[in-house]
C-alpha atoms as a PDB file:
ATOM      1  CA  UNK A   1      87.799 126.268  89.794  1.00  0.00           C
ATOM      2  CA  UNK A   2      91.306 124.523  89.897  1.00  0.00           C
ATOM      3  CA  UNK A   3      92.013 121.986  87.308  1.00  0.00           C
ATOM      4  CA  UNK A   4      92.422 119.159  90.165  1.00  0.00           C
ATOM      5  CA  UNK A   5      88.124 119.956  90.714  1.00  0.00           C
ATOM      6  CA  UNK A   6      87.736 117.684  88.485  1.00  0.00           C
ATOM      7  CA  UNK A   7      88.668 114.284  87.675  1.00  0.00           C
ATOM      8  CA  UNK A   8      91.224 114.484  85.154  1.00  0.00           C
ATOM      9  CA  UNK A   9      90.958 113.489  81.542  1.00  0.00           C
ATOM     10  CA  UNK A  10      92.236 110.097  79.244  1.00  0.00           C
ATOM     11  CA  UNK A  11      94.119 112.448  77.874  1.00  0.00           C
ATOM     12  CA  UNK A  12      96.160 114.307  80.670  1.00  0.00           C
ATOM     13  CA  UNK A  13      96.807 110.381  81.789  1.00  0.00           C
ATOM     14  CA  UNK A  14      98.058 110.027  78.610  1.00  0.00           C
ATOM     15  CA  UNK A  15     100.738 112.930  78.421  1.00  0.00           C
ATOM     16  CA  UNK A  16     102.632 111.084  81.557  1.00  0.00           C
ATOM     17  CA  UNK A  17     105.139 108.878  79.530  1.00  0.00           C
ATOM     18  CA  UNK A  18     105.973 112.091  77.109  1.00  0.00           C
ATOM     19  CA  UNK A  19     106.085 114.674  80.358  1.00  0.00           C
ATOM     20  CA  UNK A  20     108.451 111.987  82.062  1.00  0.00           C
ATOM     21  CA  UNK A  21     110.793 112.556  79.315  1.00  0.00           C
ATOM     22  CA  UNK A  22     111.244 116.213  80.083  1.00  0.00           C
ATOM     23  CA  UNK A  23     111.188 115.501  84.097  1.00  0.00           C
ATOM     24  CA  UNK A  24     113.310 118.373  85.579  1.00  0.00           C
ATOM     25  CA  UNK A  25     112.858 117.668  89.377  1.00  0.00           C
ATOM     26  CA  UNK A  26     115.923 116.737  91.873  1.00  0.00           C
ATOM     27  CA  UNK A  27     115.849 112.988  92.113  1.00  0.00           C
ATOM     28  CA  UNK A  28     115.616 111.919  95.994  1.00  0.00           C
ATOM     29  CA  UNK A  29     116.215 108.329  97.296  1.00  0.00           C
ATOM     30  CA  UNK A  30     113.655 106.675  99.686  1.00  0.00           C
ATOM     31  CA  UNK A  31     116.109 105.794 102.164  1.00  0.00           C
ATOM     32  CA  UNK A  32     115.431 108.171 105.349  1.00  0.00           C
ATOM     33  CA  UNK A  33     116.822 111.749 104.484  1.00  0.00           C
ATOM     34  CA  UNK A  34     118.626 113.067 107.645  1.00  0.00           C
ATOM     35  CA  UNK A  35     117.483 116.862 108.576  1.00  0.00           C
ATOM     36  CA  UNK A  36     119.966 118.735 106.191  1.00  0.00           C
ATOM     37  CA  UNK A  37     118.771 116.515 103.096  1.00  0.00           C
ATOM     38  CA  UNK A  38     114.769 116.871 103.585  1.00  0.00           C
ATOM     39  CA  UNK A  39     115.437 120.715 104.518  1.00  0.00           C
ATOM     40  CA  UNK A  40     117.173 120.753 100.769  1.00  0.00           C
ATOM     41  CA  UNK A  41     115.026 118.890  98.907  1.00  0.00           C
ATOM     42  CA  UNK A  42     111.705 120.651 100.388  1.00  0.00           C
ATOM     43  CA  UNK A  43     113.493 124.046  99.007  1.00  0.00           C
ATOM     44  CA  UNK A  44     113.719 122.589  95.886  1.00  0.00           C
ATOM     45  CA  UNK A  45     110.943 121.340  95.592  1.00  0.00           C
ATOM     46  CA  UNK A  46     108.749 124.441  94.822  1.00  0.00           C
ATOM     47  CA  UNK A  47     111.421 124.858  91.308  1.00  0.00           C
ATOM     48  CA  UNK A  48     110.209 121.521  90.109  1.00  0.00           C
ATOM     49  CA  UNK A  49     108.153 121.673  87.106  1.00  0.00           C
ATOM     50  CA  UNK A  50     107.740 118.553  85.499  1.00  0.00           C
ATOM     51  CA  UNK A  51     106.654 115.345  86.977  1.00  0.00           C
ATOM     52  CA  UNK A  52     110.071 113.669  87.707  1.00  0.00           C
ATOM     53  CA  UNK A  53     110.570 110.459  84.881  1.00  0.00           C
ATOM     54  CA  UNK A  54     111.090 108.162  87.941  1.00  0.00           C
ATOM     55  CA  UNK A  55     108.263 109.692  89.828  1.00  0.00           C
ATOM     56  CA  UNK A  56     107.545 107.258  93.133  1.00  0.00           C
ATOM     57  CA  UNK A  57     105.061 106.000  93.595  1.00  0.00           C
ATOM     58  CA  UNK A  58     104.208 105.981  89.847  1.00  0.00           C
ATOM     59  CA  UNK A  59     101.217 108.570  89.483  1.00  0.00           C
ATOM     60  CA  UNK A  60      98.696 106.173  87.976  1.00  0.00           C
ATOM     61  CA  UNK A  61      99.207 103.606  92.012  1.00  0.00           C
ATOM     62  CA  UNK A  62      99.641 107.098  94.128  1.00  0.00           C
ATOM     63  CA  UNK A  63      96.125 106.678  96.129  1.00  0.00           C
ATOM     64  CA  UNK A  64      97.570 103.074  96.730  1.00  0.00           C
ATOM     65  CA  UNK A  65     100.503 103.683  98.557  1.00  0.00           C
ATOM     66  CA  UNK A  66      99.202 103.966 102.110  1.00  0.00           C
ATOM     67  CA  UNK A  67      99.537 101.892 104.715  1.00  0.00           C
ATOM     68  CA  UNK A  68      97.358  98.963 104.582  1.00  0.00           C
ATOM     69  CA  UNK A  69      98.875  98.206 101.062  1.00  0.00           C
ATOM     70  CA  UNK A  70     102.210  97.750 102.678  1.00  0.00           C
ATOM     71  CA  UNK A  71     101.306  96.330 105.492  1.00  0.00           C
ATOM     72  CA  UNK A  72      98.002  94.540 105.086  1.00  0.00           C
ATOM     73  CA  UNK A  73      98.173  93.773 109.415  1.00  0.00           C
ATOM     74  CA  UNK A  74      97.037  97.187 109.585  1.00  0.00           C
ATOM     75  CA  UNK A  75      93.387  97.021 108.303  1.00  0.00           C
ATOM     76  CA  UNK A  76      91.888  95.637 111.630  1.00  0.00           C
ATOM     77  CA  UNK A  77      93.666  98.419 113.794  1.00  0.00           C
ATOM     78  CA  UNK A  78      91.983 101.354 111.740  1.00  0.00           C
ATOM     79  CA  UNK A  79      88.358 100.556 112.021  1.00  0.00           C
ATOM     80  CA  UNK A  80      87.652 102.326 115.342  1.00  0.00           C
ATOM     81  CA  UNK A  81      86.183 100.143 117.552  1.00  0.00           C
ATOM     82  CA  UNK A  82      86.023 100.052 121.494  1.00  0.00           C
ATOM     83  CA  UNK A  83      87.896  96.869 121.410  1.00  0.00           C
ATOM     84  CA  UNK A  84      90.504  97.099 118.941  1.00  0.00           C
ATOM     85  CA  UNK A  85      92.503  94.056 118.605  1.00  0.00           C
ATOM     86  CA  UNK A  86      96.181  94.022 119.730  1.00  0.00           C
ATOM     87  CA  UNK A  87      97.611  95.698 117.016  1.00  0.00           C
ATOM     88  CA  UNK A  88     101.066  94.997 117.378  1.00  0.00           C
ATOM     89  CA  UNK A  89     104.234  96.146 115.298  1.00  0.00           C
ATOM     90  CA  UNK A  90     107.721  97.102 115.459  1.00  0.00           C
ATOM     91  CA  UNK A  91     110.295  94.961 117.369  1.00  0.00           C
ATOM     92  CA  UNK A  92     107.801  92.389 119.050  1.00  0.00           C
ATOM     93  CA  UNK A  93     110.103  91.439 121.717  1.00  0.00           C
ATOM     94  CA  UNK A  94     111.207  94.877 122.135  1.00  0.00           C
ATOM     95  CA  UNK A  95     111.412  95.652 126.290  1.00  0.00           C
ATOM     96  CA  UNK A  96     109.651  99.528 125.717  1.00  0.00           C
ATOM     97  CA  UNK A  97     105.902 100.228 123.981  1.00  0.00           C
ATOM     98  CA  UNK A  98     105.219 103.556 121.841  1.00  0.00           C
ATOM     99  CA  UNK A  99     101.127 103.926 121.181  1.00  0.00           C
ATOM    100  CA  UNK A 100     100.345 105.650 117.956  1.00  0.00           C
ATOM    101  CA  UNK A 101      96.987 107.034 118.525  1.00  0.00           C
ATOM    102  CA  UNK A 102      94.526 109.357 116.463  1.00  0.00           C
ATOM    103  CA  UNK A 103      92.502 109.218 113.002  1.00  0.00           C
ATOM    104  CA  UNK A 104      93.744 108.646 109.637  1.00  0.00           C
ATOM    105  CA  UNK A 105      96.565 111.298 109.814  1.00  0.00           C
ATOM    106  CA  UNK A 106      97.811 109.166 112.289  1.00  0.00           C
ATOM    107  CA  UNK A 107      97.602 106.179 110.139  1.00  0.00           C
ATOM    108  CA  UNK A 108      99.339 107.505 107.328  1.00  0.00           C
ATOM    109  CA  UNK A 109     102.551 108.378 110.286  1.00  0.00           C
ATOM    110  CA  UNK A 110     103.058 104.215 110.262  1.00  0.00           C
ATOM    111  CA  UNK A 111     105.563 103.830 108.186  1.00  0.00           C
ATOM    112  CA  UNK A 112     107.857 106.188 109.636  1.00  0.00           C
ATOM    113  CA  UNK A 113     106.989 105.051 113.784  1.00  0.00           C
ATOM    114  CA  UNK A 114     107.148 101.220 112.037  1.00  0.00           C
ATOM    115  CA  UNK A 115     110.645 102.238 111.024  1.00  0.00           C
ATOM    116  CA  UNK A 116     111.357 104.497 113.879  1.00  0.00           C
ATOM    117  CA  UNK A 117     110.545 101.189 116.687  1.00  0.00           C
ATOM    118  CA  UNK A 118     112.282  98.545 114.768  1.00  0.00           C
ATOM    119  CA  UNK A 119     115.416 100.368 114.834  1.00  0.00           C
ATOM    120  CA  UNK A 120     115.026 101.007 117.940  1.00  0.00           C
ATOM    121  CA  UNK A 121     114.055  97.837 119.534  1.00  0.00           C
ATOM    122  CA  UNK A 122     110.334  99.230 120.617  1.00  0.00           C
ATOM    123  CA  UNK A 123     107.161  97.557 120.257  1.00  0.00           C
ATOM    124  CA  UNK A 124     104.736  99.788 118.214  1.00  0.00           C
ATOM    125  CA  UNK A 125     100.779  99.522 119.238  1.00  0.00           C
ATOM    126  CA  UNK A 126      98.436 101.016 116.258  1.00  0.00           C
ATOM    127  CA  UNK A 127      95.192 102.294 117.784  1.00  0.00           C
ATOM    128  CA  UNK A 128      93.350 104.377 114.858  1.00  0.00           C
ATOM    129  CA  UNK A 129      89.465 105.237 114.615  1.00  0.00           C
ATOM    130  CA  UNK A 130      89.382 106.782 111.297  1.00  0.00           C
ATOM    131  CA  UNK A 131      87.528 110.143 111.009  1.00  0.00           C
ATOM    132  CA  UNK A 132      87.981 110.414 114.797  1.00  0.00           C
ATOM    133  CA  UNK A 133      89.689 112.850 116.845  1.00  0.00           C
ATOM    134  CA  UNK A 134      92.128 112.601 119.385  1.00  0.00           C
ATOM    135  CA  UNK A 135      90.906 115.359 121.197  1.00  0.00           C
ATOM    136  CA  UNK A 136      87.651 115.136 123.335  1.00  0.00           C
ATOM    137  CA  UNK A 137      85.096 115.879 120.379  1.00  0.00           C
ATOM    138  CA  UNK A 138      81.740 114.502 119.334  1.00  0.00           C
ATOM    139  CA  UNK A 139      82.361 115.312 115.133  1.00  0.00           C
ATOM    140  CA  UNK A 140      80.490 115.438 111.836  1.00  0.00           C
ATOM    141  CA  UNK A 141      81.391 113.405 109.205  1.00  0.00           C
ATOM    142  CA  UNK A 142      80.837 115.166 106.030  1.00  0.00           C
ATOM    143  CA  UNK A 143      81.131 112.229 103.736  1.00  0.00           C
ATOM    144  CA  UNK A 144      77.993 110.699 105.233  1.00  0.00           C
ATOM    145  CA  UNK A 145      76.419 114.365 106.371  1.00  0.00           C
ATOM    146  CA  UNK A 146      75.876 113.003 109.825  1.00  0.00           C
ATOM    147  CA  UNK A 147      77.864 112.515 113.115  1.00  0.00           C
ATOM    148  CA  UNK A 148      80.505 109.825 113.928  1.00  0.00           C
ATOM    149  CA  UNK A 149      78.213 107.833 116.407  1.00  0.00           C
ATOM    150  CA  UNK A 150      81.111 105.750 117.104  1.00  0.00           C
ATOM    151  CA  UNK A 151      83.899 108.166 117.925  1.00  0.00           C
ATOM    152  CA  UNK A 152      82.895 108.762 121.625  1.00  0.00           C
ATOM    153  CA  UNK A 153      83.062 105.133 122.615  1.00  0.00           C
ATOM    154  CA  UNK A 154      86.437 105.277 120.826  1.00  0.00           C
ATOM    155  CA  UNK A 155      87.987 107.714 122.741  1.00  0.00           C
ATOM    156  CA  UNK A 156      86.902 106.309 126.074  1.00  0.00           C
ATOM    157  CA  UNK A 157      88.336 103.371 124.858  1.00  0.00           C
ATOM    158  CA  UNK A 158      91.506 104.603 123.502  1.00  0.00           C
ATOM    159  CA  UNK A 159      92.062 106.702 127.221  1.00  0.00           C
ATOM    160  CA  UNK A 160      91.238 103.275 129.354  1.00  0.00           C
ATOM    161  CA  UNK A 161      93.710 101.247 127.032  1.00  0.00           C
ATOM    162  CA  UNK A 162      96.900 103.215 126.740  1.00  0.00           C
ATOM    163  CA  UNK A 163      96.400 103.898 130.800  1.00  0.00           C
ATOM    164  CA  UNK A 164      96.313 100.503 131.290  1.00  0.00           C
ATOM    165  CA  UNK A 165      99.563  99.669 128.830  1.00  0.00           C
ATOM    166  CA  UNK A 166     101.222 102.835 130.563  1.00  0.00           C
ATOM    167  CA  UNK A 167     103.834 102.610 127.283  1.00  0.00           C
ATOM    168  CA  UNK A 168     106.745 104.648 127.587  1.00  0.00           C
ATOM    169  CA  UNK A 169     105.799 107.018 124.831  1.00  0.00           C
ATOM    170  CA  UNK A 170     102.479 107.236 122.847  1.00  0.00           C
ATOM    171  CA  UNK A 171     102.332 109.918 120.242  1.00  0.00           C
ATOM    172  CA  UNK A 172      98.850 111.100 119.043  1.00  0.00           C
ATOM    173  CA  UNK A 173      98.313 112.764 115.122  1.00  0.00           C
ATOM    174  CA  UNK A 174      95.044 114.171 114.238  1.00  0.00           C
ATOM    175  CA  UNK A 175      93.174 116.023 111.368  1.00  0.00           C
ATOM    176  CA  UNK A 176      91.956 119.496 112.438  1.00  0.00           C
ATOM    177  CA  UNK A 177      87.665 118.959 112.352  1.00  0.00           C
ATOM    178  CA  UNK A 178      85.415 121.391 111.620  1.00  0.00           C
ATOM    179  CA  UNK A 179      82.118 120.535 112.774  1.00  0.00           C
ATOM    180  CA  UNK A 180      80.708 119.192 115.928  1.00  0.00           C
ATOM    181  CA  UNK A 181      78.021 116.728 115.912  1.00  0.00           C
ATOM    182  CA  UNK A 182      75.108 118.987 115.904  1.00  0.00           C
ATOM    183  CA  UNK A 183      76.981 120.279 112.575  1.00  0.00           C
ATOM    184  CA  UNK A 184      77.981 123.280 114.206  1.00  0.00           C
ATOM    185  CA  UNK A 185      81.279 124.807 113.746  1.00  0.00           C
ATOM    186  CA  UNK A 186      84.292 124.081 116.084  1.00  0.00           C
ATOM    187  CA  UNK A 187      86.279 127.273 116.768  1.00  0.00           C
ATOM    188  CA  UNK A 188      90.042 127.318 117.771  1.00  0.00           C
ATOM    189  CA  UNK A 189      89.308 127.943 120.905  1.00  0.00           C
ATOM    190  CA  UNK A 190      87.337 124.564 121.412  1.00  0.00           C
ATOM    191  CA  UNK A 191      89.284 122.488 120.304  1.00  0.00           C
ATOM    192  CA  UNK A 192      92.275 123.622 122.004  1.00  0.00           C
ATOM    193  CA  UNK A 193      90.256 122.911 125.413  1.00  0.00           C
ATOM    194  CA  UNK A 194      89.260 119.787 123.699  1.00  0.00           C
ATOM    195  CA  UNK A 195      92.857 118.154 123.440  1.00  0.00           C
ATOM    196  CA  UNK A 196      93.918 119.400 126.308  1.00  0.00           C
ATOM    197  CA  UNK A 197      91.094 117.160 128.152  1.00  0.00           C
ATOM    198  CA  UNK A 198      92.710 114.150 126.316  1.00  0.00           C
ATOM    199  CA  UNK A 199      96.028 114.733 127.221  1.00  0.00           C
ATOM    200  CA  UNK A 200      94.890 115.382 130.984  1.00  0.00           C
ATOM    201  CA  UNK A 201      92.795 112.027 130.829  1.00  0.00           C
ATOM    202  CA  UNK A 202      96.378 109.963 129.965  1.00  0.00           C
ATOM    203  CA  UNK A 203      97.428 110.071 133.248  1.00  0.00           C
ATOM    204  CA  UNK A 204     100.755 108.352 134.112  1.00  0.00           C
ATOM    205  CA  UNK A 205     103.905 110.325 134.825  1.00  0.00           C
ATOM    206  CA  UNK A 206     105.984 107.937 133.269  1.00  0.00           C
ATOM    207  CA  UNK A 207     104.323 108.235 130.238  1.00  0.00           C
ATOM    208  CA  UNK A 208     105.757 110.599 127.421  1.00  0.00           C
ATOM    209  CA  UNK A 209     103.816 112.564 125.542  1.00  0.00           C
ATOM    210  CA  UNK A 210     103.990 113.374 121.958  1.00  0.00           C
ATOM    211  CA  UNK A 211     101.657 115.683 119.658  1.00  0.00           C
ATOM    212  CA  UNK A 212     102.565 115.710 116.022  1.00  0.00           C
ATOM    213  CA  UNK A 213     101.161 118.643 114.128  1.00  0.00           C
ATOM    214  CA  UNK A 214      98.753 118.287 111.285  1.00  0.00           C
ATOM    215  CA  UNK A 215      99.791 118.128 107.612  1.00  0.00           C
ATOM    216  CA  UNK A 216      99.145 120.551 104.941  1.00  0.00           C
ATOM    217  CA  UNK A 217      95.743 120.140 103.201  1.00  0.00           C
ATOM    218  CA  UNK A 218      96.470 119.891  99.482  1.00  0.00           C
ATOM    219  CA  UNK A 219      92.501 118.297  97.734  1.00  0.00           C
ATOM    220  CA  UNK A 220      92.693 115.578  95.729  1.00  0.00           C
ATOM    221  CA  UNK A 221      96.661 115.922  94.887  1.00  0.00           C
ATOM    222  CA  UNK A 222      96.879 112.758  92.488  1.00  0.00           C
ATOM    223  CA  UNK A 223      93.807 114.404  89.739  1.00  0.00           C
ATOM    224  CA  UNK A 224      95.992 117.680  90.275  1.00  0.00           C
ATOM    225  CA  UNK A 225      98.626 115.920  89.168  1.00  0.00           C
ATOM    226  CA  UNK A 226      97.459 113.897  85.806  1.00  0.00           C
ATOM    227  CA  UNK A 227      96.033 117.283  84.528  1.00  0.00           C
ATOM    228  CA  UNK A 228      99.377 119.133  85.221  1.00  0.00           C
ATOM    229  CA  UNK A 229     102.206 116.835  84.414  1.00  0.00           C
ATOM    230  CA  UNK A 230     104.355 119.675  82.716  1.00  0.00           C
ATOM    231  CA  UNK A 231     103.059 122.729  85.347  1.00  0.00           C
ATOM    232  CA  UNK A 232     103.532 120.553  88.613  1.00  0.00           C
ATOM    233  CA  UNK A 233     103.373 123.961  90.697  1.00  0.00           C
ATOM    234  CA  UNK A 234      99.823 124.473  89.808  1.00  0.00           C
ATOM    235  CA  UNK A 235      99.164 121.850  92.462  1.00  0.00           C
ATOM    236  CA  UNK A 236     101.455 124.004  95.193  1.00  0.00           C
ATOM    237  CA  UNK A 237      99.825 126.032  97.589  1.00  0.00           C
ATOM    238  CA  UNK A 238     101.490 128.909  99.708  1.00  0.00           C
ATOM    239  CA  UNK A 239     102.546 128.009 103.379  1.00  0.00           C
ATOM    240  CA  UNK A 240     100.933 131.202 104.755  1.00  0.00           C
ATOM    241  CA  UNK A 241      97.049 130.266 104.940  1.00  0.00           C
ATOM    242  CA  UNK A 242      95.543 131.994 108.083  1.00  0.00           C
ATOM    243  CA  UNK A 243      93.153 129.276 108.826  1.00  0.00           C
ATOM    244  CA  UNK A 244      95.689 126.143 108.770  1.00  0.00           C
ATOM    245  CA  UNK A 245      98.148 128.257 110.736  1.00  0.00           C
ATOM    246  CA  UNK A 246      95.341 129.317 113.456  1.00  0.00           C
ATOM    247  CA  UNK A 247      94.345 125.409 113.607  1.00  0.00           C
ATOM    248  CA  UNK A 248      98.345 124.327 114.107  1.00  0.00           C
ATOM    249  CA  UNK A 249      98.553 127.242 116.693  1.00  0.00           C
ATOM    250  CA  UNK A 250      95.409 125.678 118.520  1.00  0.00           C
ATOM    251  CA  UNK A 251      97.550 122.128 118.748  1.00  0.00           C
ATOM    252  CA  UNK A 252     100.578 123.838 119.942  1.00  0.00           C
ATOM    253  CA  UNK A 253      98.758 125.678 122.771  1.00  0.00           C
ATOM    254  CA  UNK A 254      97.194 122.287 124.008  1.00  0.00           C
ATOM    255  CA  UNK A 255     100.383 120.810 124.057  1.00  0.00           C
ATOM    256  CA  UNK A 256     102.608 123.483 126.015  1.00  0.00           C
ATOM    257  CA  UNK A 257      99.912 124.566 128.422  1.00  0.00           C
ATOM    258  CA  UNK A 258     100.124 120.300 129.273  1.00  0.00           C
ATOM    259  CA  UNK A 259     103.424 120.327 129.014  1.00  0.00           C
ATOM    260  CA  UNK A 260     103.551 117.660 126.191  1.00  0.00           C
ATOM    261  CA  UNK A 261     105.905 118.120 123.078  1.00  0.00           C
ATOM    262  CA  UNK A 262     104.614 119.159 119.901  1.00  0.00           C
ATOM    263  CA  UNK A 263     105.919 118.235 116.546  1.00  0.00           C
ATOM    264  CA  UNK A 264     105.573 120.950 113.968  1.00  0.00           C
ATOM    265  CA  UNK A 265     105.922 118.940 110.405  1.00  0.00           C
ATOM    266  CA  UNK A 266     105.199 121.590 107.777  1.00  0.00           C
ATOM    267  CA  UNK A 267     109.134 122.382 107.571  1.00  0.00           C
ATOM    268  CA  UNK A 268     109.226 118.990 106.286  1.00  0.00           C
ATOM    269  CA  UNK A 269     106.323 119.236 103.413  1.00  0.00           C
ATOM    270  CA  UNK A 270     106.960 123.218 102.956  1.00  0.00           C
ATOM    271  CA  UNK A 271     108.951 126.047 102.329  1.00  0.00           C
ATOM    272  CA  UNK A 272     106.835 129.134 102.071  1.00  0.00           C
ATOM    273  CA  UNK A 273     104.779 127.157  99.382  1.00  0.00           C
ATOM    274  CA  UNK A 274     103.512 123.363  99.820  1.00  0.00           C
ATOM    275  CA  UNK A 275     103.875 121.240  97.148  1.00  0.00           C
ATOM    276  CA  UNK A 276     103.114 117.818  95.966  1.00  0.00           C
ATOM    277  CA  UNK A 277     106.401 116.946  94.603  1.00  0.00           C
ATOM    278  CA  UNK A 278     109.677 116.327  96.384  1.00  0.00           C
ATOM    279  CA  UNK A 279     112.580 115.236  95.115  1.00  0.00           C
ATOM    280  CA  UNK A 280     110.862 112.815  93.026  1.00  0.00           C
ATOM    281  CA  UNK A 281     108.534 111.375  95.510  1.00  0.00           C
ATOM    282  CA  UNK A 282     104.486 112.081  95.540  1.00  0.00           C
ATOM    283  CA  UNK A 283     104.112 113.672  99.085  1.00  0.00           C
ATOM    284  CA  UNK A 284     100.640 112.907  99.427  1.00  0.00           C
ATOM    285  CA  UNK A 285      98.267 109.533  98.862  1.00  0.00           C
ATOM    286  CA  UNK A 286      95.130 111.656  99.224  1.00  0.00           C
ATOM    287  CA  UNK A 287      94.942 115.409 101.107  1.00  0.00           C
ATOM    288  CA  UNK A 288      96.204 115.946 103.621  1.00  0.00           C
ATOM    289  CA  UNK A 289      97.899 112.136 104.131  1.00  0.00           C
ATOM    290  CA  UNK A 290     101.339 111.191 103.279  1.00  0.00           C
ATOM    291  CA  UNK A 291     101.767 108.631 101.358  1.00  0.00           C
ATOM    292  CA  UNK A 292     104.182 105.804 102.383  1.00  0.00           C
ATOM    293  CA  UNK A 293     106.966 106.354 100.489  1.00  0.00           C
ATOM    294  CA  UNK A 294     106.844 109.803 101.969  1.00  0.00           C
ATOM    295  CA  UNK A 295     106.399 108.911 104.866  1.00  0.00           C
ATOM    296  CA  UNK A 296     109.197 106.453 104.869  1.00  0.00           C
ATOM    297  CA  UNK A 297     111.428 109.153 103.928  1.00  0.00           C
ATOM    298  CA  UNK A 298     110.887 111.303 106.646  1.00  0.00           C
ATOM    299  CA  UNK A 299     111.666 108.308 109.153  1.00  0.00           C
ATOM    300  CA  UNK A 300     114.903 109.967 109.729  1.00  0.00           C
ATOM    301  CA  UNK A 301     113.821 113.836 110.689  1.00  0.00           C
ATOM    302  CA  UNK A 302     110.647 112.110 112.907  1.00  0.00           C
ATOM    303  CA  UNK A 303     113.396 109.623 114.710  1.00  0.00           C
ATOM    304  CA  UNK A 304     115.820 112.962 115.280  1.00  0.00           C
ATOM    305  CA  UNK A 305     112.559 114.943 116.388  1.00  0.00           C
ATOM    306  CA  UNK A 306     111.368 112.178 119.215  1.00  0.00           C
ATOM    307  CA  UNK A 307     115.070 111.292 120.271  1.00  0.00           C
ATOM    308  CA  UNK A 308     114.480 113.572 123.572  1.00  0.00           C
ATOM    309  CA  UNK A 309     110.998 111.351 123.955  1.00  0.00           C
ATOM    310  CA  UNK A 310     112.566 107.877 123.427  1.00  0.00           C
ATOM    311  CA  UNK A 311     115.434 108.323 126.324  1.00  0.00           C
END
């Protein structure tokens, strides 16, 4: 069993102030890192050994930094409901509309679309069901061992709304789900057919279509952490993993056989191995999100990556 099974001693939350002493990572600002810079410092990144003195977000607040801390408007547009309120962000005024759409993956992409639209003059609408997919899927929820009852409604929902805004762009982020809501498994194949009915259903030409991959699954990053302040690698995992890179592939084949562009973001979390560390920034708020300062950061690479989607 890894040493982030289990919650993590007085002790190893002790050791943070001496290990900061000793940090040997590359210090990274939080201003948005252009493509060369977050291509670096995700190289580096897997050389890092010692939680960075000026670690950010400081470990003992990492669950905190996600969205709704930051921007406290967001906690009514994440609950999932058929009618969601208005949810809107970015510039206001701003003469073009980009949707964010999908589950908690989605919500934890905020920061960087909230960045991404302001500079750009766009209005941002948040429309997040957390623990539901984009794609056309009745799921499990294995927190409460039974199915999202909800998620259905959601999705019709979700498909009527952003039809009706026809925005100019609305970009969709999902987790990959594993079990349908008989709590049967959900192979590639299924879910590939599954998006691919959701991106179908959003009918306008006009509308731009965007499909950002999902993030690397690292569990419970922050206890991995506090047990292995001097030996941050034990928390790395290697990039090649069959069964994450089957589950991207099943995105990416939606998305080209609709002709919609997909976003592959690994390149910006990993380099042959994932890690939780970059720079001197906590990649992840819980696994599998990024956490806002993160998130934040890669602003600059997402902005670059949708310029072809925002003309």
């Amino acid at each position: 069993m890894r040493p982030w099974t289990k919650r993590a001693s007085l002790g190893a939350l002790g050791c943070l102030a001496a290990a900061a002493l000793t940090a040997q990572a590359a210090v990274a600002s939080t201003a948005p890192g252009t493509p060369k810079q977050v291509a670096a410092l995700v190289a580096a990144a897997r050389s890092i050994t010692t939680l960075p003195a000026d670690v950010t977000p400081p470990l003992a607040s990492a669950t905190s930094d996600q969205p709704s801390t930051k921007y406290p408007a967001l906690k009514p547009c994440i609950v999932g409901v058929p009618k969601m309120p208005r949810c809107l962000f970015g510039d206001t005024r701003g003469k073009h509309t980009m949707v964010l759409w999908g589950d908690s993956h989605a919500y934890s992409w905020f920061p960087a679309l909230d960045a991404i639209a302001h500079a750009a003059k766009w209005k941002l609408i948040m429309l997040v069901g957390l623990g539901c997919p984009v794609a056309e899927l009745a799921v499990w929820n294995v927190a409460t061992n039974q199915p999202n009852a909800g998620c259905p409604a959601f999705h019709a929902a979700m498909i009527k709304r952003i039809d009706k805004l026809n925005p100019s762009l609305v970009v969709m982020s999902e987790s990959f789900y594993p079990l349908n809501a008989s709590d049967q498994p959900i192979t590639d194949a299924e879910f590939t057919a599954a998006l691919k009915t959701t991106l179908k259903q959003l009918h306008s030409r006009s509308m731009k279509k965007v499909v950002l991959g999902d993030t690397y699954l690292i569990p419970i990053p922050d206890q991995c952490l506090a047990a292995s302040t001097t030996s941050v690698q034990t928390c790395s995992l290697p990039e090649d993993n069959a069964t994450y890179t089957a589950q991207r592939e099943s995105e990416q084949v939606a998305a080209k056989a609709s002709k919609v562009t997909y976003i592959n973001v690994i390149p910006w979390t990993c380099s042959k191995v994932c890690t939780v560390v970059i720079g001197n920034m906590i990649v992840y708020y819980s696994g599998g999100h990024l956490s806002t300062t993160y998130a934040t950061y890669l602003s600059g690479v997402l902005r670059a990556a949708l310029k072809d989607s925002m003309r």
